[in-house]
Protein backbone atom coordinates (compact mmCIF):
# COMPACT_ATOMS: atom_id res chain seq x y z
CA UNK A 1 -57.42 17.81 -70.82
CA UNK A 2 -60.52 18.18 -72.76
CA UNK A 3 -63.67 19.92 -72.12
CA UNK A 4 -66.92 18.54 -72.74
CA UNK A 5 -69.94 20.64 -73.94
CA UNK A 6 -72.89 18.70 -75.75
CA UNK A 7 -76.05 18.02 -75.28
CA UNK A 8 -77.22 21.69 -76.10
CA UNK A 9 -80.77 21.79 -74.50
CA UNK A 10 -79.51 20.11 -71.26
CA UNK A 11 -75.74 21.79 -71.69
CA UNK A 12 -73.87 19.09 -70.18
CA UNK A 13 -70.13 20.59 -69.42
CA UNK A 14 -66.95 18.63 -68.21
CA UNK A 15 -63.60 17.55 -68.61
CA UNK A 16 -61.60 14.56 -69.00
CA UNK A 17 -57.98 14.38 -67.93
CA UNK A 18 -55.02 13.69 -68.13
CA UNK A 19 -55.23 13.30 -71.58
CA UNK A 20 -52.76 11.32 -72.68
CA UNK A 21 -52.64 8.88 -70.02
CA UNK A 22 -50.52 6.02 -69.23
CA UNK A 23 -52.70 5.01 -66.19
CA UNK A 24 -56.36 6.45 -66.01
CA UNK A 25 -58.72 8.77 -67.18
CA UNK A 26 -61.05 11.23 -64.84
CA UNK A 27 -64.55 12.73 -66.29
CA UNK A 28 -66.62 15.05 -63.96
CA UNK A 29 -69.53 16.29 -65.61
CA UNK A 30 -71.80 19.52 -64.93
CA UNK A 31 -74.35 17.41 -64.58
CA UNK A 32 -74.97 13.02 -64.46
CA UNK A 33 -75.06 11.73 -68.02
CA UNK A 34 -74.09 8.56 -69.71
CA UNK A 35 -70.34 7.78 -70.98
CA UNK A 36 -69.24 5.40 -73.32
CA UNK A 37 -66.12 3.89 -73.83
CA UNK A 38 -65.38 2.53 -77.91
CA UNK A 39 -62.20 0.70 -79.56
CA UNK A 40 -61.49 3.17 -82.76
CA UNK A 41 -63.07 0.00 -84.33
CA UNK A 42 -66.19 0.62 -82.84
CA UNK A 43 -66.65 -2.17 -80.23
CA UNK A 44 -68.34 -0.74 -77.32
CA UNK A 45 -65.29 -1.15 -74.22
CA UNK A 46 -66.77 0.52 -70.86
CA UNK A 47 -70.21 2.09 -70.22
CA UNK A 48 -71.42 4.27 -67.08
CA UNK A 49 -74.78 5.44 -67.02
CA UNK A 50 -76.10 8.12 -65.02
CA UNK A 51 -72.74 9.35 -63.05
CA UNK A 52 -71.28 12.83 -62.06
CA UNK A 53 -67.94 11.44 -62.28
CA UNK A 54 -65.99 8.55 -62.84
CA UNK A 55 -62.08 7.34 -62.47
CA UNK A 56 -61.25 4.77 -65.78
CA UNK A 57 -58.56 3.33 -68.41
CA UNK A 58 -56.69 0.79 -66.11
CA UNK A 59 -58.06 -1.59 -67.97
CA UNK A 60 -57.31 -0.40 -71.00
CA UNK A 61 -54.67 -1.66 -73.33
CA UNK A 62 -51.95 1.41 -74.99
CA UNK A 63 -53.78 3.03 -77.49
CA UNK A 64 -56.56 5.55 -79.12
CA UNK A 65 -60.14 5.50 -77.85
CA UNK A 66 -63.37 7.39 -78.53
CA UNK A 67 -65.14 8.31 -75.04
CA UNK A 68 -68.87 9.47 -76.02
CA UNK A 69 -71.23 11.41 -73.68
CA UNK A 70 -74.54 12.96 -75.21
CA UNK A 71 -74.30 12.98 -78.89
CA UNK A 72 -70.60 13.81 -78.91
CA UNK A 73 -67.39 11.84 -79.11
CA UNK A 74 -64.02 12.75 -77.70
CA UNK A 75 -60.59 11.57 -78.26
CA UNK A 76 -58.54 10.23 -75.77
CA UNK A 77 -55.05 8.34 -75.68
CA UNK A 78 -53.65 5.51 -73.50
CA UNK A 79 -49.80 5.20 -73.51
């Protein structure tokens, strides 16, 4: 699991889990923000805008991602 805190004027809080996965990925968020999914190369994979929550990673492939809400970027790993 991590926990998300960013954003520090509009203190967005949250979790993602499980982290690692071999299926999918759950954020809830304090509050609806933006999330972005990006390859460790960069390439932007998955975007939600404006959600509380959301359920994703079956359609991603085994490997290491960088999940970005706010101005911060969190690690997460398909296996």
């Amino acid at each position: 699991m991590i926990s998300i805190s960013s954003e520090a004027n509009g203190e967005v809080k949250g979790t993602i889990y499980p982290n690692p996965s071999n299926e999918t990925f759950k954020v809830e968020l304090s509050k609806p923000s933006n999330i972005t999914v990006y390859s460790l190369d960069g390439q932007q994979l998955l975007e939600y805008k404006n959600i509380g929550s959301v359920v994703f990673g079956e359609q991603l492939k085994a490997g290491v991602y960088l999940v970005k809400t706010g101005n911060t970027f969190y690690k997460i790993v398909k296996e």
